[in-house]
C-alpha atoms as a PDB file:
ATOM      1  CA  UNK A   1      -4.645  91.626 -42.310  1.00  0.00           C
ATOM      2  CA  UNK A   2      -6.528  89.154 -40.497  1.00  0.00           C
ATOM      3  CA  UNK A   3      -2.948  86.978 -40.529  1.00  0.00           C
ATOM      4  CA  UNK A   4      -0.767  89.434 -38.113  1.00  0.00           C
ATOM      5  CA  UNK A   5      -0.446  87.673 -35.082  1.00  0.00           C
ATOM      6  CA  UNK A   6      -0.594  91.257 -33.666  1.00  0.00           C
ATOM      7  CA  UNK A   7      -4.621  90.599 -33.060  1.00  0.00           C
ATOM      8  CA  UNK A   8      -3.220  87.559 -30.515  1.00  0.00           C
ATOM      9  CA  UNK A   9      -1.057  89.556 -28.489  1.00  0.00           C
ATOM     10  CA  UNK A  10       2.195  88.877 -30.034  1.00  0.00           C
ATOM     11  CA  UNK A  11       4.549  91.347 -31.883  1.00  0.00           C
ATOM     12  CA  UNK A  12       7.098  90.524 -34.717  1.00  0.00           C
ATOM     13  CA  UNK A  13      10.070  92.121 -34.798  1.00  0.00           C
ATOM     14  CA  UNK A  14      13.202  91.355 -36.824  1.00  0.00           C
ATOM     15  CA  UNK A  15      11.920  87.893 -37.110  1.00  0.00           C
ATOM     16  CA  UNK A  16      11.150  87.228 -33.949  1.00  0.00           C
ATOM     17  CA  UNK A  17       7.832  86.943 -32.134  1.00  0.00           C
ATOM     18  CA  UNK A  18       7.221  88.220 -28.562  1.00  0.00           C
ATOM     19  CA  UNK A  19       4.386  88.371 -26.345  1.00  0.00           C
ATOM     20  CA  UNK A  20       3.268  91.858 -26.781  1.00  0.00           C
ATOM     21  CA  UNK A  21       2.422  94.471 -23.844  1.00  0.00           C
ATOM     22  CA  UNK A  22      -1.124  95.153 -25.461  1.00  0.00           C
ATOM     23  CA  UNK A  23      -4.366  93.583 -24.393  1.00  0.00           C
ATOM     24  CA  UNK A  24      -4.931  90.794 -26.727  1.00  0.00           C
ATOM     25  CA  UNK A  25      -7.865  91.670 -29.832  1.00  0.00           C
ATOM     26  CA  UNK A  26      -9.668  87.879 -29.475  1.00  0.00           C
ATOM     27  CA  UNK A  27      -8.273  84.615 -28.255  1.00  0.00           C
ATOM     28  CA  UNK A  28      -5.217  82.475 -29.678  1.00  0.00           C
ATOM     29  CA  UNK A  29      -8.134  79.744 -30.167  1.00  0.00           C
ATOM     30  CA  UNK A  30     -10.014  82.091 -31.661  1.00  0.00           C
ATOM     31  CA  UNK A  31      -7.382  83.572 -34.091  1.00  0.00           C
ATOM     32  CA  UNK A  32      -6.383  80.208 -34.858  1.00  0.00           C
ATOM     33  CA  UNK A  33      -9.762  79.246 -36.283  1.00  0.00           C
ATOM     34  CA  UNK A  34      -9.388  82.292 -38.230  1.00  0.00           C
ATOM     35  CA  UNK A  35      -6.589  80.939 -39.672  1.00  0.00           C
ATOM     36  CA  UNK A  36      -8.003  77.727 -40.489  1.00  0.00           C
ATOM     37  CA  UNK A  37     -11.046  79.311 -42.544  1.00  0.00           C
ATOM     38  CA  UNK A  38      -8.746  81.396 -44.241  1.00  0.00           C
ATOM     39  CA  UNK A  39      -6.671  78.214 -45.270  1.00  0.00           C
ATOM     40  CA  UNK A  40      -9.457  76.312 -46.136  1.00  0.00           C
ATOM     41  CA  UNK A  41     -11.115  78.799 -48.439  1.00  0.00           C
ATOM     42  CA  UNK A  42      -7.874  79.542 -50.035  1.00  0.00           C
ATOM     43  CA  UNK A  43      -7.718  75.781 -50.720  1.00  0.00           C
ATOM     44  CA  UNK A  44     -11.188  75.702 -52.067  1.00  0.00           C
ATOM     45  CA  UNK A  45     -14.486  78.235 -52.327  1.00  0.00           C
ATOM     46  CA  UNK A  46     -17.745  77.264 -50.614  1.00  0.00           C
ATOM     47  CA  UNK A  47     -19.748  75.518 -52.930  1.00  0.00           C
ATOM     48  CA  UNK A  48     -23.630  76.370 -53.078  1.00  0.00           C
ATOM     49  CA  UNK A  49     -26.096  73.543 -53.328  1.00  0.00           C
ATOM     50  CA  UNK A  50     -28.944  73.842 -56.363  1.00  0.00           C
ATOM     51  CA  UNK A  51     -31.293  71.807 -54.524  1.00  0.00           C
ATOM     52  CA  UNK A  52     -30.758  72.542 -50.952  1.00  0.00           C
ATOM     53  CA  UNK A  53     -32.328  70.362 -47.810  1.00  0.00           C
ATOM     54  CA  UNK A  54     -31.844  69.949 -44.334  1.00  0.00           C
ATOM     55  CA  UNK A  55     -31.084  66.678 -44.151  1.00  0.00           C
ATOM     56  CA  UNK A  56     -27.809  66.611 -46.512  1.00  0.00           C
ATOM     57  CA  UNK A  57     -25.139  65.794 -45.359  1.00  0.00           C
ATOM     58  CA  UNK A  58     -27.269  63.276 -42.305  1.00  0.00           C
ATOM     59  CA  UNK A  59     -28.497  60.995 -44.478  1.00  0.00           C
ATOM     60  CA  UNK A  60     -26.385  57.873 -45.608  1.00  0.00           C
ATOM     61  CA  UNK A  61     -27.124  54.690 -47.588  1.00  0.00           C
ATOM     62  CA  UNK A  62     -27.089  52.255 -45.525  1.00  0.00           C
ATOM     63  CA  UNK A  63     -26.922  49.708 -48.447  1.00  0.00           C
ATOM     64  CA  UNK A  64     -23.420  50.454 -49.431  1.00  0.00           C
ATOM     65  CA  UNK A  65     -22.158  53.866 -47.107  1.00  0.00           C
ATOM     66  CA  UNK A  66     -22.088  56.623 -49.680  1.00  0.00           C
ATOM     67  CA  UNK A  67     -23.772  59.678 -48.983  1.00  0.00           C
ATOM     68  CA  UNK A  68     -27.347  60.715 -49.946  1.00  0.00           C
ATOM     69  CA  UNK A  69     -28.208  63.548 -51.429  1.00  0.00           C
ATOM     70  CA  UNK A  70     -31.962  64.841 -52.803  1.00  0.00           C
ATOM     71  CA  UNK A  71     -32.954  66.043 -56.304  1.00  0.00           C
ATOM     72  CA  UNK A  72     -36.182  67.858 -57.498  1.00  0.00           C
ATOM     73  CA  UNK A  73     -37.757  66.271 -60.431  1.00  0.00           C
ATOM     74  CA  UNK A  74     -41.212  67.825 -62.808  1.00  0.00           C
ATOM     75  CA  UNK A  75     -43.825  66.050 -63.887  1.00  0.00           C
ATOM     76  CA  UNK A  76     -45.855  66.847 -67.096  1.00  0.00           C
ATOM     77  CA  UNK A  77     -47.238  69.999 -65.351  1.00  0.00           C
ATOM     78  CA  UNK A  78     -44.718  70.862 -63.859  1.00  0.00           C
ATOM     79  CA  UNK A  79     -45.802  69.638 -60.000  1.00  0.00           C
ATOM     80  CA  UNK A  80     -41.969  69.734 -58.009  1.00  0.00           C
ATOM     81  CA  UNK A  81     -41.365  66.324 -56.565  1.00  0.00           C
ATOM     82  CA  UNK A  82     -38.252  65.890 -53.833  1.00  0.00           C
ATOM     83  CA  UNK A  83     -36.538  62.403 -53.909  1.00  0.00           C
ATOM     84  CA  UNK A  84     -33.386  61.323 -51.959  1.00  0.00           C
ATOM     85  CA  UNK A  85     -31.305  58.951 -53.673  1.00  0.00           C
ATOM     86  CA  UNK A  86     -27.614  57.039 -53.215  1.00  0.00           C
ATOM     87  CA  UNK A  87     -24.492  59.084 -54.580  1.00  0.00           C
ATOM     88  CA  UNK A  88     -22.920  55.848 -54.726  1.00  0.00           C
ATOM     89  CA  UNK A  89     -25.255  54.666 -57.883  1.00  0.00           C
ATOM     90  CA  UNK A  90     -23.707  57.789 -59.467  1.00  0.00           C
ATOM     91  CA  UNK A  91     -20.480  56.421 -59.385  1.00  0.00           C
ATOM     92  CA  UNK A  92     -22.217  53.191 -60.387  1.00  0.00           C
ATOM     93  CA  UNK A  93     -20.530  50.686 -57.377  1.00  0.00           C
ATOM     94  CA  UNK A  94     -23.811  48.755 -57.860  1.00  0.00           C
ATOM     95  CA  UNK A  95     -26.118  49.830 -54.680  1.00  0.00           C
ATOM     96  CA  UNK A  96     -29.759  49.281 -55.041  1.00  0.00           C
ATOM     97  CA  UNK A  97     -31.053  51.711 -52.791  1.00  0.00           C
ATOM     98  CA  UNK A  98     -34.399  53.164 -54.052  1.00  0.00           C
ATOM     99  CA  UNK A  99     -35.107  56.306 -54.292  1.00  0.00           C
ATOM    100  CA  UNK A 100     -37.131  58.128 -51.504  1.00  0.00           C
ATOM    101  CA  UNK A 101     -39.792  60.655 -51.494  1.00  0.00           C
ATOM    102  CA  UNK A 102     -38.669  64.033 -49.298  1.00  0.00           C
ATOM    103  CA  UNK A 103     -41.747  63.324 -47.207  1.00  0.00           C
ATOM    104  CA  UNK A 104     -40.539  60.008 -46.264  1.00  0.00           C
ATOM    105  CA  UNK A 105     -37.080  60.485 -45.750  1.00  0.00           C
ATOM    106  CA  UNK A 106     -38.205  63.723 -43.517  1.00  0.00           C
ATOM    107  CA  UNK A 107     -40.308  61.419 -41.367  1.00  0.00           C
ATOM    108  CA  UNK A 108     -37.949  58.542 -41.000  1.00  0.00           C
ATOM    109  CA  UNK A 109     -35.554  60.883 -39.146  1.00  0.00           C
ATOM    110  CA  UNK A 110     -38.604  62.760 -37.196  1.00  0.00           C
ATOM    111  CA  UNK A 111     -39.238  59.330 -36.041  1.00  0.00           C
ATOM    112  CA  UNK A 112     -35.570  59.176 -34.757  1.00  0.00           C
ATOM    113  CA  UNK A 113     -36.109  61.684 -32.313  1.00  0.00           C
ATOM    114  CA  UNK A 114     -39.000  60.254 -30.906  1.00  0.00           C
ATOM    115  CA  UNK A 115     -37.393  57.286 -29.799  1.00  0.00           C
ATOM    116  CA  UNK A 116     -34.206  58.588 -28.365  1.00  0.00           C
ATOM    117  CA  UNK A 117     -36.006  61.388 -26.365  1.00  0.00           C
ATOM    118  CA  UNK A 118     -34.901  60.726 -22.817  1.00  0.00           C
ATOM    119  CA  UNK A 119     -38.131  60.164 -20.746  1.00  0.00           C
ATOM    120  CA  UNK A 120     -38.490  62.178 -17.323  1.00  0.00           C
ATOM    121  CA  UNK A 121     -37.515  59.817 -14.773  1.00  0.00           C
ATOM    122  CA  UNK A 122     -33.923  58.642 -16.861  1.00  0.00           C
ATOM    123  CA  UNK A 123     -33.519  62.426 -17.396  1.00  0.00           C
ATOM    124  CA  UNK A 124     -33.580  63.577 -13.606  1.00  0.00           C
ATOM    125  CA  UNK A 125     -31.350  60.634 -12.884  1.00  0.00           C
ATOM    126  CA  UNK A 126     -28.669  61.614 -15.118  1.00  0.00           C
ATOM    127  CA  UNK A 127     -28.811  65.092 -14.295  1.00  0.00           C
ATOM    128  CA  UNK A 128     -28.184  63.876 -10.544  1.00  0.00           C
ATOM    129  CA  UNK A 129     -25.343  61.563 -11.919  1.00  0.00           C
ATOM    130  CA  UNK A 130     -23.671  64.327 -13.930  1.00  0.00           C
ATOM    131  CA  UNK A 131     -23.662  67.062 -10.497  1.00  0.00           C
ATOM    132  CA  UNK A 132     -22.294  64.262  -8.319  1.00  0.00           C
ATOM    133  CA  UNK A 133     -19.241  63.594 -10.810  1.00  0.00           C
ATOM    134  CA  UNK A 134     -18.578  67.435 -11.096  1.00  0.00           C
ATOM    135  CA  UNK A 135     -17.858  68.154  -7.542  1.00  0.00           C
ATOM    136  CA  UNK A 136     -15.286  65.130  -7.883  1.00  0.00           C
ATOM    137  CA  UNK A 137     -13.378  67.312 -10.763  1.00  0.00           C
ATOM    138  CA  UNK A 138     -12.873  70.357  -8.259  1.00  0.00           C
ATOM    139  CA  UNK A 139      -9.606  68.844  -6.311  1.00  0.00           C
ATOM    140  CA  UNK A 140      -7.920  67.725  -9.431  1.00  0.00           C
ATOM    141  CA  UNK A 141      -8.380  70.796 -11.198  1.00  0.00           C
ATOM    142  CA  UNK A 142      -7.242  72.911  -8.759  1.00  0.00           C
ATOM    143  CA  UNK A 143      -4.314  70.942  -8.809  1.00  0.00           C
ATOM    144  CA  UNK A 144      -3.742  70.844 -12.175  1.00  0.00           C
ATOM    145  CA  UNK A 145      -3.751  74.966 -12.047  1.00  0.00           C
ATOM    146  CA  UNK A 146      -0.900  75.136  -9.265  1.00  0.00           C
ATOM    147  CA  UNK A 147       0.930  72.703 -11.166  1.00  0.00           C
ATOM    148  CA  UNK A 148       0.777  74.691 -14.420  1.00  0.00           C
ATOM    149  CA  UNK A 149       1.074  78.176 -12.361  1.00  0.00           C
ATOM    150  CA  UNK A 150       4.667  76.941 -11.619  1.00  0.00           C
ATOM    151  CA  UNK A 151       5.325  75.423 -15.212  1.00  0.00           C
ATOM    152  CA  UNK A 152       4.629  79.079 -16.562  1.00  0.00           C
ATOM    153  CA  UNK A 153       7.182  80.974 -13.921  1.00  0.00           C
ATOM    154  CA  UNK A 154      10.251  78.495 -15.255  1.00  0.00           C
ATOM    155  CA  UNK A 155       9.309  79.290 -18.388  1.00  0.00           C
ATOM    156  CA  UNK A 156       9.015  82.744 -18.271  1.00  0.00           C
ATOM    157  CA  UNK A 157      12.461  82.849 -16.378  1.00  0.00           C
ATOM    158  CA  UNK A 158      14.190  80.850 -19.020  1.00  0.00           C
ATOM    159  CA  UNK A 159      12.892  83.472 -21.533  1.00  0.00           C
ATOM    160  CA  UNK A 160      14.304  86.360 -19.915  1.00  0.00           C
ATOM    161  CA  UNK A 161      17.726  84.801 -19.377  1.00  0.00           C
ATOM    162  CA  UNK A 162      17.429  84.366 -23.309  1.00  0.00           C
ATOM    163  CA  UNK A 163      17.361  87.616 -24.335  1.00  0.00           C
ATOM    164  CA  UNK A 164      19.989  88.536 -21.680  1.00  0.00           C
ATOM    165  CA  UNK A 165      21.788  85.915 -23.234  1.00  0.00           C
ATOM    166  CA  UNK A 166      21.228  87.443 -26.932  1.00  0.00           C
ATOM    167  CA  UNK A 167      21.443  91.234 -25.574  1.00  0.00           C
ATOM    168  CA  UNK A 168      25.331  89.853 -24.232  1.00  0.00           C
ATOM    169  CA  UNK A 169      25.898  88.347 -27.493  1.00  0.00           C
ATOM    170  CA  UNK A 170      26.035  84.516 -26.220  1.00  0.00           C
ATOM    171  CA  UNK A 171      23.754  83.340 -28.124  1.00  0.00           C
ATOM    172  CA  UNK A 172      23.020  83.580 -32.279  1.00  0.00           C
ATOM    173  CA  UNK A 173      19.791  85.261 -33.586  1.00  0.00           C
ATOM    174  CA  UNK A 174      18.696  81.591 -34.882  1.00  0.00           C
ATOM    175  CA  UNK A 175      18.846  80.057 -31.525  1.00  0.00           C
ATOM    176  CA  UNK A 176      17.252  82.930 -29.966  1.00  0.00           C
ATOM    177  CA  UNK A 177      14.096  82.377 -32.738  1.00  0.00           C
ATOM    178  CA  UNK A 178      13.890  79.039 -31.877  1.00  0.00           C
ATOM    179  CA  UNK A 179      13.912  79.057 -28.238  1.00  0.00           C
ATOM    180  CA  UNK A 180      11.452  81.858 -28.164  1.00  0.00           C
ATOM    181  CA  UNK A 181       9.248  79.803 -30.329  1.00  0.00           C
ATOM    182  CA  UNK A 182       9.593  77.068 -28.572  1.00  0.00           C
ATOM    183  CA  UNK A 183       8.772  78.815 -24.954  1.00  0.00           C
ATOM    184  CA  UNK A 184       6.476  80.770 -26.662  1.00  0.00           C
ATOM    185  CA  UNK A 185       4.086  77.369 -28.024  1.00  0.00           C
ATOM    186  CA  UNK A 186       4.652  76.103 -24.469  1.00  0.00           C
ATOM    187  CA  UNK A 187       3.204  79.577 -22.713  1.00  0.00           C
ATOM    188  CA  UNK A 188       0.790  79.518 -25.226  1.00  0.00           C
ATOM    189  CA  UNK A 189      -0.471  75.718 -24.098  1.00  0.00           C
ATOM    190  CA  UNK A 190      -0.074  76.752 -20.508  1.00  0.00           C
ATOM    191  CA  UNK A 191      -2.668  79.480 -20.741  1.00  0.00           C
ATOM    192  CA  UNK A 192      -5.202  77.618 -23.070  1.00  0.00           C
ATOM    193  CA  UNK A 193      -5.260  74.606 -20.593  1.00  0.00           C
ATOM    194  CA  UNK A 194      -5.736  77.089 -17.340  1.00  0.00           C
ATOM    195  CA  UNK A 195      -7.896  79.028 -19.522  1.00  0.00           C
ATOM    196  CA  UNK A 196     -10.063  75.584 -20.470  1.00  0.00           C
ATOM    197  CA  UNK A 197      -9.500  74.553 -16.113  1.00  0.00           C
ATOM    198  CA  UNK A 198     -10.749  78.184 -15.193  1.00  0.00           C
ATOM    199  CA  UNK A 199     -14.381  77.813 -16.570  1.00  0.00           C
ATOM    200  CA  UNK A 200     -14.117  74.224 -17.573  1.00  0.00           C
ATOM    201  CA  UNK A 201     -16.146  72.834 -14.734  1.00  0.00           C
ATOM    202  CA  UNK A 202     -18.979  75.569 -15.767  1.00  0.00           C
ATOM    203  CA  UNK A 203     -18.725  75.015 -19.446  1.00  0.00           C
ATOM    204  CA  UNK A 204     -19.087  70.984 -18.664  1.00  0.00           C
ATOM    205  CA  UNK A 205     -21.994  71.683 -16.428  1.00  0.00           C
ATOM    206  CA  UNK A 206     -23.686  73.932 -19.222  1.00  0.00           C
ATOM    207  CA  UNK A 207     -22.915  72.044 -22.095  1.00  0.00           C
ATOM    208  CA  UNK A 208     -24.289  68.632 -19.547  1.00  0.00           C
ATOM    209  CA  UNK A 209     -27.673  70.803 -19.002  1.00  0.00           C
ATOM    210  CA  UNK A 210     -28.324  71.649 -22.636  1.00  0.00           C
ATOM    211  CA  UNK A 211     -28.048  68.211 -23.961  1.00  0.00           C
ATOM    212  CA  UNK A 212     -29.829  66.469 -21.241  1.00  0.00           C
ATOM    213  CA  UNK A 213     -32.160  69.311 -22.040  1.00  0.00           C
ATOM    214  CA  UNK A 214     -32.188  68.983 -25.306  1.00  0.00           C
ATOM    215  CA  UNK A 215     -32.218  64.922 -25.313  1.00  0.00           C
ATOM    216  CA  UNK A 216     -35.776  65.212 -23.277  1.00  0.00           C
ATOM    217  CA  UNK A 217     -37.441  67.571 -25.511  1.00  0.00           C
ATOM    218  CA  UNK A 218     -35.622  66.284 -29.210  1.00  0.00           C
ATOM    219  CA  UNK A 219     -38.467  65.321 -30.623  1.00  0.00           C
ATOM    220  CA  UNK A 220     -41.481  68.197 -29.919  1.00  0.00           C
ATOM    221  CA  UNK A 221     -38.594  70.765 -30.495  1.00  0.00           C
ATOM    222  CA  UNK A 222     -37.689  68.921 -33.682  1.00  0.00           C
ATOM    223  CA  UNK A 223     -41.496  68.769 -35.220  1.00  0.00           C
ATOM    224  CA  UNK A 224     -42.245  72.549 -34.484  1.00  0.00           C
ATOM    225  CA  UNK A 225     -38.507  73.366 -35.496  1.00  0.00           C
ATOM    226  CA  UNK A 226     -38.112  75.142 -39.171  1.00  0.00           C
ATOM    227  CA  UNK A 227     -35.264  73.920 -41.813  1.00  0.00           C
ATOM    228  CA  UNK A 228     -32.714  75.798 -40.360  1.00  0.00           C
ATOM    229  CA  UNK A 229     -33.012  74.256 -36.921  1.00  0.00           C
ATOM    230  CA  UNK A 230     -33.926  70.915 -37.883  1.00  0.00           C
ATOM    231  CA  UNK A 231     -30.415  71.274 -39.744  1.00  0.00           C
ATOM    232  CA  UNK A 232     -28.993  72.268 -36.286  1.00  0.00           C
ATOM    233  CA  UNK A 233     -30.713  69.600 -34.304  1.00  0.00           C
ATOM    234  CA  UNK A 234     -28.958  66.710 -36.722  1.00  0.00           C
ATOM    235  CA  UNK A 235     -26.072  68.059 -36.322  1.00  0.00           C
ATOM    236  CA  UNK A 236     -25.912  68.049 -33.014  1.00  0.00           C
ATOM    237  CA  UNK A 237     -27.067  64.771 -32.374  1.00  0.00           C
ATOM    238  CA  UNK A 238     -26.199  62.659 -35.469  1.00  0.00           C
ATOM    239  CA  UNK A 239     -22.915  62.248 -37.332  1.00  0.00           C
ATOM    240  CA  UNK A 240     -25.027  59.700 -39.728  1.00  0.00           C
ATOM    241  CA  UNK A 241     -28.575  58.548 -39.632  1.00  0.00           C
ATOM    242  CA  UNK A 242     -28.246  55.350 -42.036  1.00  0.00           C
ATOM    243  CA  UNK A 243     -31.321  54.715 -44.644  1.00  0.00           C
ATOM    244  CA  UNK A 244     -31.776  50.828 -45.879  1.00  0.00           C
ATOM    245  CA  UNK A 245     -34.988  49.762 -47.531  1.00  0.00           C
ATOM    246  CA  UNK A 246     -36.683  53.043 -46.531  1.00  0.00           C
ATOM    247  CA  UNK A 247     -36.061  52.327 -42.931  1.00  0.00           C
ATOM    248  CA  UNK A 248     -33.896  54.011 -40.158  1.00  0.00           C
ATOM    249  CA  UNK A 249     -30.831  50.949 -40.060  1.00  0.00           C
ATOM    250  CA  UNK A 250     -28.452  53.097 -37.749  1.00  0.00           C
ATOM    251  CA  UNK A 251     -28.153  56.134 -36.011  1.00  0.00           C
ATOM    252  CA  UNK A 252     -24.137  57.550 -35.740  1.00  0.00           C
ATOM    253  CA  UNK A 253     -24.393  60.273 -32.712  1.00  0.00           C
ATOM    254  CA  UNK A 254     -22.270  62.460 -32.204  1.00  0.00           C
ATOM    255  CA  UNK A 255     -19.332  62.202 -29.097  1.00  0.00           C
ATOM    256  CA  UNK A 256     -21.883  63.952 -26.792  1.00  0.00           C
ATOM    257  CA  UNK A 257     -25.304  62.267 -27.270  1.00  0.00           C
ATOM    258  CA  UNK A 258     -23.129  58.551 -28.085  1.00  0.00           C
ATOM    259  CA  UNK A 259     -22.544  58.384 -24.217  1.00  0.00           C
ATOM    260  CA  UNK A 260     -26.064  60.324 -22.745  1.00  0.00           C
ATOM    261  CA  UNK A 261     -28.213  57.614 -24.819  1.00  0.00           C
ATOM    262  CA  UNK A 262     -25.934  54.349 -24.289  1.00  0.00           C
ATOM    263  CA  UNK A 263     -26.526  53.051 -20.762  1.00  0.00           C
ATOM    264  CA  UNK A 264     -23.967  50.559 -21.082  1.00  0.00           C
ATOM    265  CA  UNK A 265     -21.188  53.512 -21.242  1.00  0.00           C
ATOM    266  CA  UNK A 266     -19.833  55.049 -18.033  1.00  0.00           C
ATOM    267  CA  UNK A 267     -21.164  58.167 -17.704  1.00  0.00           C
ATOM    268  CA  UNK A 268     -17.774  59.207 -15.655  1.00  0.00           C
ATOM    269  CA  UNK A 269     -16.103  59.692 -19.550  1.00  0.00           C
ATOM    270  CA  UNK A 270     -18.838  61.992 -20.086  1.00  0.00           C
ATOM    271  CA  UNK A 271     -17.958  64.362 -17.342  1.00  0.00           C
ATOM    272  CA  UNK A 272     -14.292  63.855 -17.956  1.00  0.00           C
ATOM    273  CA  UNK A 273     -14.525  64.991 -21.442  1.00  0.00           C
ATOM    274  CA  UNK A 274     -12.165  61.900 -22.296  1.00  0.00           C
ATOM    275  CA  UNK A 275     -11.578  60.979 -25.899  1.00  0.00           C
ATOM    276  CA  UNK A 276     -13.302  58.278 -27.604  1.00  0.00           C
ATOM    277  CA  UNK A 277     -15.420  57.581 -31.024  1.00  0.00           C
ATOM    278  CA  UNK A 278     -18.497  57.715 -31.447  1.00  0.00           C
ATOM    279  CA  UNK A 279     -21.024  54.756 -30.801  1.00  0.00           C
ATOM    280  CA  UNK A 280     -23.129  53.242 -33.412  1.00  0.00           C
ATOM    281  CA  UNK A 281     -26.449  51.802 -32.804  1.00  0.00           C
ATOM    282  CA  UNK A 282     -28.550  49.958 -35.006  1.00  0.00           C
ATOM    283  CA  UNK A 283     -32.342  49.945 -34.975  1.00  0.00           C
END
């Protein structure tokens, strides 16, 4: 069910998809995720964790690379005792990482937060930076929009003298499928990209606020924050927090918080939401 294009605006018909005269259910983007869970969980179920913790999946051994995961251990009377250790020893590749108590480990990435939190003076400067760029983006966006305006009228004209084309029998069913794919995945684009320029310049400005936001309060919103959110927080900011002799020996943020919290980057990418991978810092 959740697999008919029919929720995306498009009806099937002898083979052939059209763009439908109903309102479309939820977004291509959206439908397209769908798709991707469904895929994925077809491939392979969600697997739950025994000994869950919010910092799986964070944590890495900075010895050798491997992941880290955490494991409850009893003592004689049965006191529960959290330790993170190296998956890598598992697979015995010869790391010496030591284990490390939940308490430490916990602290070691508190600690992270407290010195990346963005203090006042850097924070009101960036914000400034950030406004300054976005009123640059206006001219080439609305640019960009007329330009893609025009790309959707040719294409929209070349699909209707398709089907006249088909309806006069000039052209063969298979052509006709492919050609209305084809103008189809190009409308399609079109519309995401003017969708993405329409509220782009908002969404940038929003998502720019939170993190700068977020990057001068990390650390008292992290200590008062419960599992769940301290989860959320390291995902956000961190694609790897790297552990080496029970010390913090590099943080891997995330594409975001890479460019807010290195000053040697120009913060013009940032605004321009260009690609690039993410920076790696070592303490």
């Amino acid at each position: 069910m959740l697999a008919n294009p029919f929720y995306k605006g498009i009806v099937r018909w002898n083979e052939i998809e059209t763009k439908g005269i109903h309102k479309p259910i939820i977004s291509k983007d959206l439908w397209d995720r769908v798709q991707e869970v469904i895929k994925v969980r077809d491939q392979a179920g969600e697997r739950k964790r025994k000994h869950p913790h919010y910092l799986r999946g964070t944590v890495y051994c900075g010895e050798c690379g491997s992941k880290m995961s955490s494991m409850v251990v009893k003592n004689r009377v049965k006191d529960e005792y959290t330790y993170f250790y190296c998956l890598g020893q598992n697979r015995k590749n010869g790391c010496k990482q030591k284990y490390i108590a939940e308490g430490e480990i916990e602290k070691l990435v508190e600690d992270c937060f407290k010195s990346i939190q963005l203090p006042e003076n850097i924070y009101s400067k960036l914000k400034d930076r950030f406004e300054q760029e976005l009123l640059k983006r206006e001219d080439g966006t609305i640019r960009e929009q007329q330009f893609i305006t025009r790309r959707m009228t040719k294409l929209a004209d070349q699909r209707l003298k398709l089907m006249e084309a088909y309806y006069a029998q000039a052209v063969p069913l298979e052509v006709l499928k492919k050609e209305q794919s084809r103008i189809s995945g190009e409308l399609e684009d079109c519309q995401g990209r003017l969708e993405i320029l329409k509220n782009g310049d908002d969404d940038i400005k929003s998502t720019l606020n939170l993190a700068l936001d977020m990057a001068s309060k990390c650390h008292v919103a992290y200590t008062k924050a419960n599992p769940k959110v301290r989860r959320m927080f390291n995902q956000a900011f961190f694609k790897k927090v790297a552990i080496k002799n029970k010390r913090v020996s590099a943080l891997h943020y995330t594409n975001l918080f890479a460019l807010l919290f290195d000053p040697g980057l120009n913060k013009e990418d940032l605004v321009a939401g260009a690609g690039f991978e993410p920076a790696t810092f070592g303490l």
